[in-house]
C-alpha atoms as a PDB file:
ATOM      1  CA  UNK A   1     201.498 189.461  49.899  1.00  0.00           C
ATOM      2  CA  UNK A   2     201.702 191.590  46.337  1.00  0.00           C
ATOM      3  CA  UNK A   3     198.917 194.190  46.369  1.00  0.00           C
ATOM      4  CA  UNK A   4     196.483 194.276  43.570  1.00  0.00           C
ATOM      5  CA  UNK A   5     197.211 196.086  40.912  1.00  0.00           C
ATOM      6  CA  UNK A   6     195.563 198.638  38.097  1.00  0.00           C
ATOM      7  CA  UNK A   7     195.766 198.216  34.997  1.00  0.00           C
ATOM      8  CA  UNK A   8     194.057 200.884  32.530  1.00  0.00           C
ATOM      9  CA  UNK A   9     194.307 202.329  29.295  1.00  0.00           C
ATOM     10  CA  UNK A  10     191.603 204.404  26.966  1.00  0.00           C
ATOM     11  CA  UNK A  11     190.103 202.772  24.262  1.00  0.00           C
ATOM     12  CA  UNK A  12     188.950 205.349  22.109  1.00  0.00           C
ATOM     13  CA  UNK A  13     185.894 207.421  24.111  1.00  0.00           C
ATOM     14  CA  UNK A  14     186.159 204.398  26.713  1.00  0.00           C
ATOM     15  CA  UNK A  15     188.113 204.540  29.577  1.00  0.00           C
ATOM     16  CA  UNK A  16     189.079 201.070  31.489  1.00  0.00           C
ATOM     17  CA  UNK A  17     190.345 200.143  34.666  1.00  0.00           C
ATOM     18  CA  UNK A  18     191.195 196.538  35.914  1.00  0.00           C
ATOM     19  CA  UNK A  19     191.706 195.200  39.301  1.00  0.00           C
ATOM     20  CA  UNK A  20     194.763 193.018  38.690  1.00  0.00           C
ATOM     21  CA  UNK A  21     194.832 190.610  41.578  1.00  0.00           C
ATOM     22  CA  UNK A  22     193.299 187.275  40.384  1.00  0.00           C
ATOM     23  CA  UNK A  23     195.049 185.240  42.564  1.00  0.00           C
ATOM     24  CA  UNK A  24     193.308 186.742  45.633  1.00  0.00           C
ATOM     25  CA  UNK A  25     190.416 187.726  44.066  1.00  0.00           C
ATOM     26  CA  UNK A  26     191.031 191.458  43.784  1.00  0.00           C
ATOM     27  CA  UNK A  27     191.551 191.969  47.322  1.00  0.00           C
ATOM     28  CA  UNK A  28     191.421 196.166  47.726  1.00  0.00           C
ATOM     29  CA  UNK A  29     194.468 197.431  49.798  1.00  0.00           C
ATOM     30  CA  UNK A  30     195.961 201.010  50.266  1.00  0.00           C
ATOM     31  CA  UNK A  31     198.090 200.636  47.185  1.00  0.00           C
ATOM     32  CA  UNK A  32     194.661 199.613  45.113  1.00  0.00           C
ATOM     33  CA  UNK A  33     192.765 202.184  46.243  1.00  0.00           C
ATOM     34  CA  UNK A  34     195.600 204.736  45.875  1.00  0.00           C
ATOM     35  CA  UNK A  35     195.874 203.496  42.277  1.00  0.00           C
ATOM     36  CA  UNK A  36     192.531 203.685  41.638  1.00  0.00           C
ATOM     37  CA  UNK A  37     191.904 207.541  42.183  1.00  0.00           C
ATOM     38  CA  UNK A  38     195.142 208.265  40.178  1.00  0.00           C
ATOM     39  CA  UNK A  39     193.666 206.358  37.083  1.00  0.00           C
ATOM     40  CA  UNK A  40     190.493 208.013  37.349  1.00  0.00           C
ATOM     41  CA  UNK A  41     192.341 211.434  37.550  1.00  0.00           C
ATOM     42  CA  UNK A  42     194.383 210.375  34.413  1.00  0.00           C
ATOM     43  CA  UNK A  43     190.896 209.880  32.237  1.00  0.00           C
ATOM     44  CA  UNK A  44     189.400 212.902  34.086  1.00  0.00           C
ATOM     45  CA  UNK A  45     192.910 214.706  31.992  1.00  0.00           C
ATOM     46  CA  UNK A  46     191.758 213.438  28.991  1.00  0.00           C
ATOM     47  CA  UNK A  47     190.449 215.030  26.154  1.00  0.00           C
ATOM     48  CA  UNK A  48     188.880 212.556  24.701  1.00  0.00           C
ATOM     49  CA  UNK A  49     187.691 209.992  27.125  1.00  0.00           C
ATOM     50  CA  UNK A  50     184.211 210.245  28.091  1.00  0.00           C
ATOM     51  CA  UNK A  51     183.222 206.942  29.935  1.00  0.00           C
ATOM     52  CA  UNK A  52     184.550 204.705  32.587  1.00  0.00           C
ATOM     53  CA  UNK A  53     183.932 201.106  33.318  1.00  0.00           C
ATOM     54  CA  UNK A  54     186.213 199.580  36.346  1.00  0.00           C
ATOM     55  CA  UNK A  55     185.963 195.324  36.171  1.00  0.00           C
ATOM     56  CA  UNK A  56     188.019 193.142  37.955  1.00  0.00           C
ATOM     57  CA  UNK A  57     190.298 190.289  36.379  1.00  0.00           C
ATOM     58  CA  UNK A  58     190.182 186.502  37.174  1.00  0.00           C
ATOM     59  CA  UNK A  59     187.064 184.576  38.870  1.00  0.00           C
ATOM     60  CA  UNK A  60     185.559 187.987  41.018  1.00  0.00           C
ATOM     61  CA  UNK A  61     185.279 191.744  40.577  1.00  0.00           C
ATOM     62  CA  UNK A  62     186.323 192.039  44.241  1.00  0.00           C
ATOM     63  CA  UNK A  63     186.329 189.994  47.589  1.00  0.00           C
ATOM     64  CA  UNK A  64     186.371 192.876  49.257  1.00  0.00           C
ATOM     65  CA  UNK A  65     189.615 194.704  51.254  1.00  0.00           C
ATOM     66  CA  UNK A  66     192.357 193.701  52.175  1.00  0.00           C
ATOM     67  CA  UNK A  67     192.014 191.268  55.209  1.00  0.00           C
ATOM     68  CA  UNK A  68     196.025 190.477  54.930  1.00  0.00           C
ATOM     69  CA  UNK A  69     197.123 194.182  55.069  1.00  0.00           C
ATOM     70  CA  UNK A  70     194.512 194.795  58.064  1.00  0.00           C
ATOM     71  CA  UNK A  71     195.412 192.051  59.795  1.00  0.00           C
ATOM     72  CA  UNK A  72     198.463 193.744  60.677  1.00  0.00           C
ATOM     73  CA  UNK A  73     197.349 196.875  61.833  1.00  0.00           C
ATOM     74  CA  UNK A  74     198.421 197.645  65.584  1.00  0.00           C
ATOM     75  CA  UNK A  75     195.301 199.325  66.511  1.00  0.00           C
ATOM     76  CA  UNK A  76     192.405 201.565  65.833  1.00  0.00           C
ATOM     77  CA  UNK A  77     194.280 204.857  64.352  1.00  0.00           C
ATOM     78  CA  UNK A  78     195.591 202.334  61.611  1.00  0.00           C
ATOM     79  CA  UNK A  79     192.506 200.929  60.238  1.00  0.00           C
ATOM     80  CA  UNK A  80     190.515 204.616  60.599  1.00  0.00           C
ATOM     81  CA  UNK A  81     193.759 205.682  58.793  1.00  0.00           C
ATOM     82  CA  UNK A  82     192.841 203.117  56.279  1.00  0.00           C
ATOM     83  CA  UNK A  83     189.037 203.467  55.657  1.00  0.00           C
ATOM     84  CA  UNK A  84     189.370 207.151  55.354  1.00  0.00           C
ATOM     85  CA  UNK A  85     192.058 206.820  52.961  1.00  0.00           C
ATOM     86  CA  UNK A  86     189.650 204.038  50.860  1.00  0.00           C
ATOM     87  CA  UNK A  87     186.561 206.862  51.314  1.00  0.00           C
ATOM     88  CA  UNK A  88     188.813 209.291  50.052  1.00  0.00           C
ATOM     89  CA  UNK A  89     189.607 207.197  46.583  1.00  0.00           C
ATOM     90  CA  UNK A  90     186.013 206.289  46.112  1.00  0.00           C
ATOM     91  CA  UNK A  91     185.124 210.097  46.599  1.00  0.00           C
ATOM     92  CA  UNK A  92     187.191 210.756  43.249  1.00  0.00           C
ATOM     93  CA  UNK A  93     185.354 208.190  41.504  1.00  0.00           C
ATOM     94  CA  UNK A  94     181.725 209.650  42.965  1.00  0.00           C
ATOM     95  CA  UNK A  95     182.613 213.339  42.135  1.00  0.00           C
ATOM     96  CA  UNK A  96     184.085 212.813  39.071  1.00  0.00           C
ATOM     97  CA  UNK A  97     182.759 214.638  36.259  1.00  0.00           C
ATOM     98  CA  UNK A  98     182.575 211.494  33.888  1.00  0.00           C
ATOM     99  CA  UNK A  99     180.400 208.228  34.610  1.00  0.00           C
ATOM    100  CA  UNK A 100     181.605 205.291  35.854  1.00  0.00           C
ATOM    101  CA  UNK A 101     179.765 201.596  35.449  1.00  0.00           C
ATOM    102  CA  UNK A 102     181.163 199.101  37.423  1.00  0.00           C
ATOM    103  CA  UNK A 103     180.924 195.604  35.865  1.00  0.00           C
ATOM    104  CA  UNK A 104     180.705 193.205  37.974  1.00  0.00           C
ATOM    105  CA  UNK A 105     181.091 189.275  37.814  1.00  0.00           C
ATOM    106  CA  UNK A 106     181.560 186.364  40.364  1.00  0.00           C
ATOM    107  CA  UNK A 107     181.660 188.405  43.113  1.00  0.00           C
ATOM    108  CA  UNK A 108     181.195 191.971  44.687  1.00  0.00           C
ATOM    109  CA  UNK A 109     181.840 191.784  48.355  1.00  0.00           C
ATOM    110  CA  UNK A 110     182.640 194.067  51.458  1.00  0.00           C
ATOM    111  CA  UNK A 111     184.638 196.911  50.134  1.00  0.00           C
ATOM    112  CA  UNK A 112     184.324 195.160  46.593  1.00  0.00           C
ATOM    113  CA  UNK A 113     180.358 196.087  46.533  1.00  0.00           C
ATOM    114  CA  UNK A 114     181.914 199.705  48.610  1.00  0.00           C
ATOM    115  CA  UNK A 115     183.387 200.496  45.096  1.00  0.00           C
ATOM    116  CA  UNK A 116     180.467 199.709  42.981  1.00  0.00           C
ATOM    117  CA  UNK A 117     178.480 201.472  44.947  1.00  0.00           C
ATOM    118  CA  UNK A 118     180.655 204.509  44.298  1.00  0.00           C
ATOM    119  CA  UNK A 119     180.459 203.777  40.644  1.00  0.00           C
ATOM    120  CA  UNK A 120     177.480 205.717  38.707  1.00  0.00           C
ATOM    121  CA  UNK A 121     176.101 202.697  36.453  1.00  0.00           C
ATOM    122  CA  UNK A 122     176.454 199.081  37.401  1.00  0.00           C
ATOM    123  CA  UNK A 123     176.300 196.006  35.076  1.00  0.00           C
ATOM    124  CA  UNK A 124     176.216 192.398  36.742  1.00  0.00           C
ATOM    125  CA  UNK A 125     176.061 188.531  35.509  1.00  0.00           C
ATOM    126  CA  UNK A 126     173.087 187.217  37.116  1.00  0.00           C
ATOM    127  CA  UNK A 127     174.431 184.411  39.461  1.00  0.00           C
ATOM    128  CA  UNK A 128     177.082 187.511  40.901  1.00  0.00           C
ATOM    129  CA  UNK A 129     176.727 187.734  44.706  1.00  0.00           C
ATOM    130  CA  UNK A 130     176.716 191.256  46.051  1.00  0.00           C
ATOM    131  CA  UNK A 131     177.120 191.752  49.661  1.00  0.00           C
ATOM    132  CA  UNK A 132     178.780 193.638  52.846  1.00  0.00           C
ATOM    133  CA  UNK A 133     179.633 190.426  54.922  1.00  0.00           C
ATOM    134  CA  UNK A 134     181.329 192.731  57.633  1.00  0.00           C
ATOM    135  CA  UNK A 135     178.984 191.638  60.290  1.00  0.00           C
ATOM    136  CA  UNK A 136     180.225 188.402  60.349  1.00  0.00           C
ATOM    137  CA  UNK A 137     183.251 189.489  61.422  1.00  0.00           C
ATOM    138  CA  UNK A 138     182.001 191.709  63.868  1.00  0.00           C
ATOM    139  CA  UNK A 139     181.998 194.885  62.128  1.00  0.00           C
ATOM    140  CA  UNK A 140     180.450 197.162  59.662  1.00  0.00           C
ATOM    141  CA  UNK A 141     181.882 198.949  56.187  1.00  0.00           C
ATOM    142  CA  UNK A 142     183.637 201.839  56.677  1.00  0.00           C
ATOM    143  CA  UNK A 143     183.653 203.061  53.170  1.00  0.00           C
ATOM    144  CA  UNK A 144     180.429 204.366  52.728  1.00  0.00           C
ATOM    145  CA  UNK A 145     178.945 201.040  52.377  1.00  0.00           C
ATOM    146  CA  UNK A 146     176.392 201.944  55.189  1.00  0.00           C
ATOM    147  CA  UNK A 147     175.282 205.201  53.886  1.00  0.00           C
ATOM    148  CA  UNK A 148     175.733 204.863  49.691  1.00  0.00           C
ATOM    149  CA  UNK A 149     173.418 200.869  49.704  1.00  0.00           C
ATOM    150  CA  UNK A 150     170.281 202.039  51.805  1.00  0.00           C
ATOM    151  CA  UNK A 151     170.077 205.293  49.135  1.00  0.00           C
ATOM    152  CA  UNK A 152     170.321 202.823  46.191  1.00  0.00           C
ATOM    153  CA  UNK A 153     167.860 199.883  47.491  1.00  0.00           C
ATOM    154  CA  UNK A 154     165.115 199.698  50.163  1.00  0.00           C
ATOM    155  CA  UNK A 155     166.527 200.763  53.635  1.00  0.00           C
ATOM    156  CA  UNK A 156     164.459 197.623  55.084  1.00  0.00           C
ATOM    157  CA  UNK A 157     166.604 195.526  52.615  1.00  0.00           C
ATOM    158  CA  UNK A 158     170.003 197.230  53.225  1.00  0.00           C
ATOM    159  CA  UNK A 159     169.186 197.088  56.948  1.00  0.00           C
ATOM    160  CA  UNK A 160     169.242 192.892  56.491  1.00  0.00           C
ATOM    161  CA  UNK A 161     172.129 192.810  54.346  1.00  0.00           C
ATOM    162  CA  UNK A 162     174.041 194.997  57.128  1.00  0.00           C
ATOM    163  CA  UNK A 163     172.986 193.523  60.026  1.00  0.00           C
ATOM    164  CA  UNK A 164     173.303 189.416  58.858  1.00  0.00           C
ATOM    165  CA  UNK A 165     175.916 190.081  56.087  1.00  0.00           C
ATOM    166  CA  UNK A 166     174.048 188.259  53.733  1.00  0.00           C
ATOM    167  CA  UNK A 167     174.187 188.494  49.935  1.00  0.00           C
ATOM    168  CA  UNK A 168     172.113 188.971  47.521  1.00  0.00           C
ATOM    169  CA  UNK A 169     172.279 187.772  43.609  1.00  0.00           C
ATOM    170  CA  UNK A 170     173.184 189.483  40.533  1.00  0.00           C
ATOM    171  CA  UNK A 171     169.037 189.128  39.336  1.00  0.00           C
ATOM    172  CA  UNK A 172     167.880 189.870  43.001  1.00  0.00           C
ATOM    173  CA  UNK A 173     170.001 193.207  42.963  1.00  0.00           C
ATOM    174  CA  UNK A 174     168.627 194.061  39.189  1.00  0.00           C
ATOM    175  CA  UNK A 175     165.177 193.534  40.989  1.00  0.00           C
ATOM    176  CA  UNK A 176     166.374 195.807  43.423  1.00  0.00           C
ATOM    177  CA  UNK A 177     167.167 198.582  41.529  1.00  0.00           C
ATOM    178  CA  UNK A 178     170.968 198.286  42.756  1.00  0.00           C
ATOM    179  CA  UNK A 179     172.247 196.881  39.380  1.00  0.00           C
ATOM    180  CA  UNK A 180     171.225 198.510  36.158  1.00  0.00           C
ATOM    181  CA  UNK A 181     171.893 196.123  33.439  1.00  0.00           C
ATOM    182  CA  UNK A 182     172.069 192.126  33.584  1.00  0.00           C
ATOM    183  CA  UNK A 183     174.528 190.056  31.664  1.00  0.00           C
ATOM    184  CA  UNK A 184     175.903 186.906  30.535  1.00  0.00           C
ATOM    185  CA  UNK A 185     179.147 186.206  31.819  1.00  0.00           C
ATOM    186  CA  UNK A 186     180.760 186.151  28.130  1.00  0.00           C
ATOM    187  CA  UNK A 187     178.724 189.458  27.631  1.00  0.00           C
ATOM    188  CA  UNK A 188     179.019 191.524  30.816  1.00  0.00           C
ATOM    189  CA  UNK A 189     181.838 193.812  29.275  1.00  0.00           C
ATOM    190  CA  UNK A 190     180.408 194.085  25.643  1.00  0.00           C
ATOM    191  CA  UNK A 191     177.023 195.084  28.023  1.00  0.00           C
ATOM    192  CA  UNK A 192     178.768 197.630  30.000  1.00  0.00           C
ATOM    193  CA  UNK A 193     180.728 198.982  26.956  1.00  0.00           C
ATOM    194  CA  UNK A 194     177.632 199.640  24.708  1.00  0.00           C
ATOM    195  CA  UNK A 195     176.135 201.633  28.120  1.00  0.00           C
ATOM    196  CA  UNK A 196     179.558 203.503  28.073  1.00  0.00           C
ATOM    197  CA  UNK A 197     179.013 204.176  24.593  1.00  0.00           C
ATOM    198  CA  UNK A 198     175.622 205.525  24.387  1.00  0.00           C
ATOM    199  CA  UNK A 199     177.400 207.914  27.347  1.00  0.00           C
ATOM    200  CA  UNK A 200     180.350 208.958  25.817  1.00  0.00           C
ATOM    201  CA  UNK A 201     177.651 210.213  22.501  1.00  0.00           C
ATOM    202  CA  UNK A 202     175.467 212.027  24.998  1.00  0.00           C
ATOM    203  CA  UNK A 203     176.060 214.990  26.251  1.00  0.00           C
ATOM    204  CA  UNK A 204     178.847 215.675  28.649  1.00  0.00           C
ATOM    205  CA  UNK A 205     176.888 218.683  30.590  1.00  0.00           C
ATOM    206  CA  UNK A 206     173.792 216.413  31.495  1.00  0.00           C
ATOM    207  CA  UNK A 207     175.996 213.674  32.585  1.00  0.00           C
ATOM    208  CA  UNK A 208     178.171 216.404  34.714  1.00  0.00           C
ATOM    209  CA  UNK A 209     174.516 218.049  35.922  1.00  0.00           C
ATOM    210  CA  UNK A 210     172.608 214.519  37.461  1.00  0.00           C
ATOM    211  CA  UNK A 211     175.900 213.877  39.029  1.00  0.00           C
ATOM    212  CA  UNK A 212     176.000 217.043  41.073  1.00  0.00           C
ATOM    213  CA  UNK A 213     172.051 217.783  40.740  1.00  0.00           C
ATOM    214  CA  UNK A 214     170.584 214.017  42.713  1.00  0.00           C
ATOM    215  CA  UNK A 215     173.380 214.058  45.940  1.00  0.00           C
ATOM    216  CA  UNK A 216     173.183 218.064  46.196  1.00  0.00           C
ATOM    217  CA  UNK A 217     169.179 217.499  46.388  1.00  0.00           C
ATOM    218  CA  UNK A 218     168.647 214.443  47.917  1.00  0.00           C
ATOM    219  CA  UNK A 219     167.631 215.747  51.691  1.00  0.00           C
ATOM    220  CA  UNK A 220     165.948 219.285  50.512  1.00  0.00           C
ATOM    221  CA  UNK A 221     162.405 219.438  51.101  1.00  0.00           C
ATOM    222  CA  UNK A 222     160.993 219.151  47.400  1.00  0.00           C
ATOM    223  CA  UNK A 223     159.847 222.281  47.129  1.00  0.00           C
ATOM    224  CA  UNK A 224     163.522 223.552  47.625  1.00  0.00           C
ATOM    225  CA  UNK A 225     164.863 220.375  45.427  1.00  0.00           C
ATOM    226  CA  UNK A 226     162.382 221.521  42.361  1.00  0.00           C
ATOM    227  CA  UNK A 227     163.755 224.985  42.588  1.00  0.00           C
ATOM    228  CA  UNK A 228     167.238 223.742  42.318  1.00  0.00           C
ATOM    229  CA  UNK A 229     166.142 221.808  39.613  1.00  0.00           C
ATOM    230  CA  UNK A 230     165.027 224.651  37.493  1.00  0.00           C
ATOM    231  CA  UNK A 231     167.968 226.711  37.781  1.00  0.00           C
ATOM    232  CA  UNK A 232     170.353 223.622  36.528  1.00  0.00           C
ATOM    233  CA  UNK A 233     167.678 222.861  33.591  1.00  0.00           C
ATOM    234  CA  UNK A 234     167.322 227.180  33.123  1.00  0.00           C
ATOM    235  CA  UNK A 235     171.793 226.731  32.482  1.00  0.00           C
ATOM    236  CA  UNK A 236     171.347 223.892  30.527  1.00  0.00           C
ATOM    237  CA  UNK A 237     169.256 225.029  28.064  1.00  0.00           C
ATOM    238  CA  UNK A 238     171.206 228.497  27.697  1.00  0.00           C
ATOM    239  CA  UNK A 239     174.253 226.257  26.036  1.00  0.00           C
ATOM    240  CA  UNK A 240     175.702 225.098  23.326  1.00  0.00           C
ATOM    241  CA  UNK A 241     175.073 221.657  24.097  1.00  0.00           C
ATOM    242  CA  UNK A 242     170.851 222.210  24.335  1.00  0.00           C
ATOM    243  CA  UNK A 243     171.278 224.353  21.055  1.00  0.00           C
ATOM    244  CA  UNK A 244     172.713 221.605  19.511  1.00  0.00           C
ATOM    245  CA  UNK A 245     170.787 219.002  20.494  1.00  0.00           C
ATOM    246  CA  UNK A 246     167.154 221.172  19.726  1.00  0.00           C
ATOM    247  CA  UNK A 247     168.631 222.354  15.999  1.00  0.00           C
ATOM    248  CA  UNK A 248     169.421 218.174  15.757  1.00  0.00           C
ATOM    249  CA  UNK A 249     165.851 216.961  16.950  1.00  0.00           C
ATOM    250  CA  UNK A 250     164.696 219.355  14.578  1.00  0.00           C
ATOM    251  CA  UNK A 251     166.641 218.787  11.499  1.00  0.00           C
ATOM    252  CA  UNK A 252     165.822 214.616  12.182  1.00  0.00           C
ATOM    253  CA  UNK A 253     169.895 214.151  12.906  1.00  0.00           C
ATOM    254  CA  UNK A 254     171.839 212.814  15.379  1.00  0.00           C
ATOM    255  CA  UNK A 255     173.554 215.442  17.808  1.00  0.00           C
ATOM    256  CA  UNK A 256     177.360 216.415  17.837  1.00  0.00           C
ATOM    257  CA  UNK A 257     177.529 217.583  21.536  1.00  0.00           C
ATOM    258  CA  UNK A 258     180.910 219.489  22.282  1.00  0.00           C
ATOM    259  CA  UNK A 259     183.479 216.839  23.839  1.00  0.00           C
ATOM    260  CA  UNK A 260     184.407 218.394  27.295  1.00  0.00           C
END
């Protein structure tokens, strides 16, 4: 069976990446995933793009990994092989210094809803089902699906989802607080491309800063998180960016934040 494949290219600030595998609904092998941390390297290269958004072609973003290249693994070293491997890729997307959104439509499932997770941002058509439907196939995600939902939405609710495999809607994951935007389907990548927009004019420190700041902090005590808060915000305002953006507030302009 042909792998999916990834198509992207920058549109001027904008970064995109497609999962090209509408036939099979976007299934995610080892070539996909591969793919996908060398396009988000290339745009992490660039000078001049500042936002990401990764969508998937055809009916789906993703139905999840790929149950025909698993199928034939021998035994357990292959698939740990595997789901390290997919961890790995979605890593690069989580660490990278520029935002991701993930727009989603039709479908986010299994290690479909593992890479939206991994995204930053995530924009969904209402009537989208988002799920990890592992457990009915006796299993669980392995890439970071168990860890990344319960930080994002209620641990009671990602508990359900985990244990039943059942999905949830596009509105009923907005409600959640998993999905950050809501959109038509004929709208879902204008929505996500005026979000990447208002990034790619914002400043590229603050974006860099919440990205390392909220996982570096998230089990401190918050006495210890609120000091490490102050010393990021005490760096950020000795910059050029801050400068900037205080001489701009102040002068009743819009700010021209260094591109880096």
């Amino acid at each position: 069976m042909t792998p999916t494949a990834i198509e992207y290219h920058c549109d001027d600030s904008i970064g995109w990446i497609r999962l090209e595998g509408a036939d099979r609904l976007n299934p995610i092998g080892t070539t996909t995933y591969l793919k996908l941390a060398q396009a988000l390297r290339y745009f992490e290269c660039s000078t001049s793009v500042r936002a990401v958004i990764v969508h998937g072609a055809g009916r789906v973003f993703s139905a999840g990994a790929d149950i025909g290249e698993i199928a034939g693994f021998a035994g357990r070293d292959e698939f740990a092989a595997f789901i390290r491997g997919f961890t790995d890729a979605l890593d690069v997307i989580a660490s990278s210094r520029l935002p991701v959104i993930a727009a989603i439509h039709g479908a986010a499932l299994g290690g479909g809803l593992e890479l939206a997770l991994a995204c930053d941002l995530r924009v969904c058509t209402s009537d989208a089902k988002l799920g990890l439907p592992e457990a009915k196939l006796g299993v669980l995600p392995g890439a970071g699906g168990t860890q990344r939902l319960p930080r994002v939405i209620p641990p009671a609710v990602a508990t359900e989802m985990l244990m039943l495999g059942t999905f949830i809607t596009g509105e009923q994951a907005y409600a959640l607080g998993l999905v950050n935007r809501l959109s038509g389907p004929e709208t879902l990548l204008e929505t996500a491309e005026g979000l990447a927009r208002q990034l790619a004019d914002g400043s590229a420190q603050v974006v860099q800063a919440v990205k390392s700041l909220l996982p570096s902090t998230i089990h401190l005590n918050l006495d210890d998180a609120i000091a490490r808060e102050h010393a990021v915000v005490a760096d950020l305002f000795d910059s050029p960016d801050a400068r900037e953006g205080f001489a701009a507030f102040l002068q009743k302009r819009r700010p021209n934040f260094t591109r880096k």
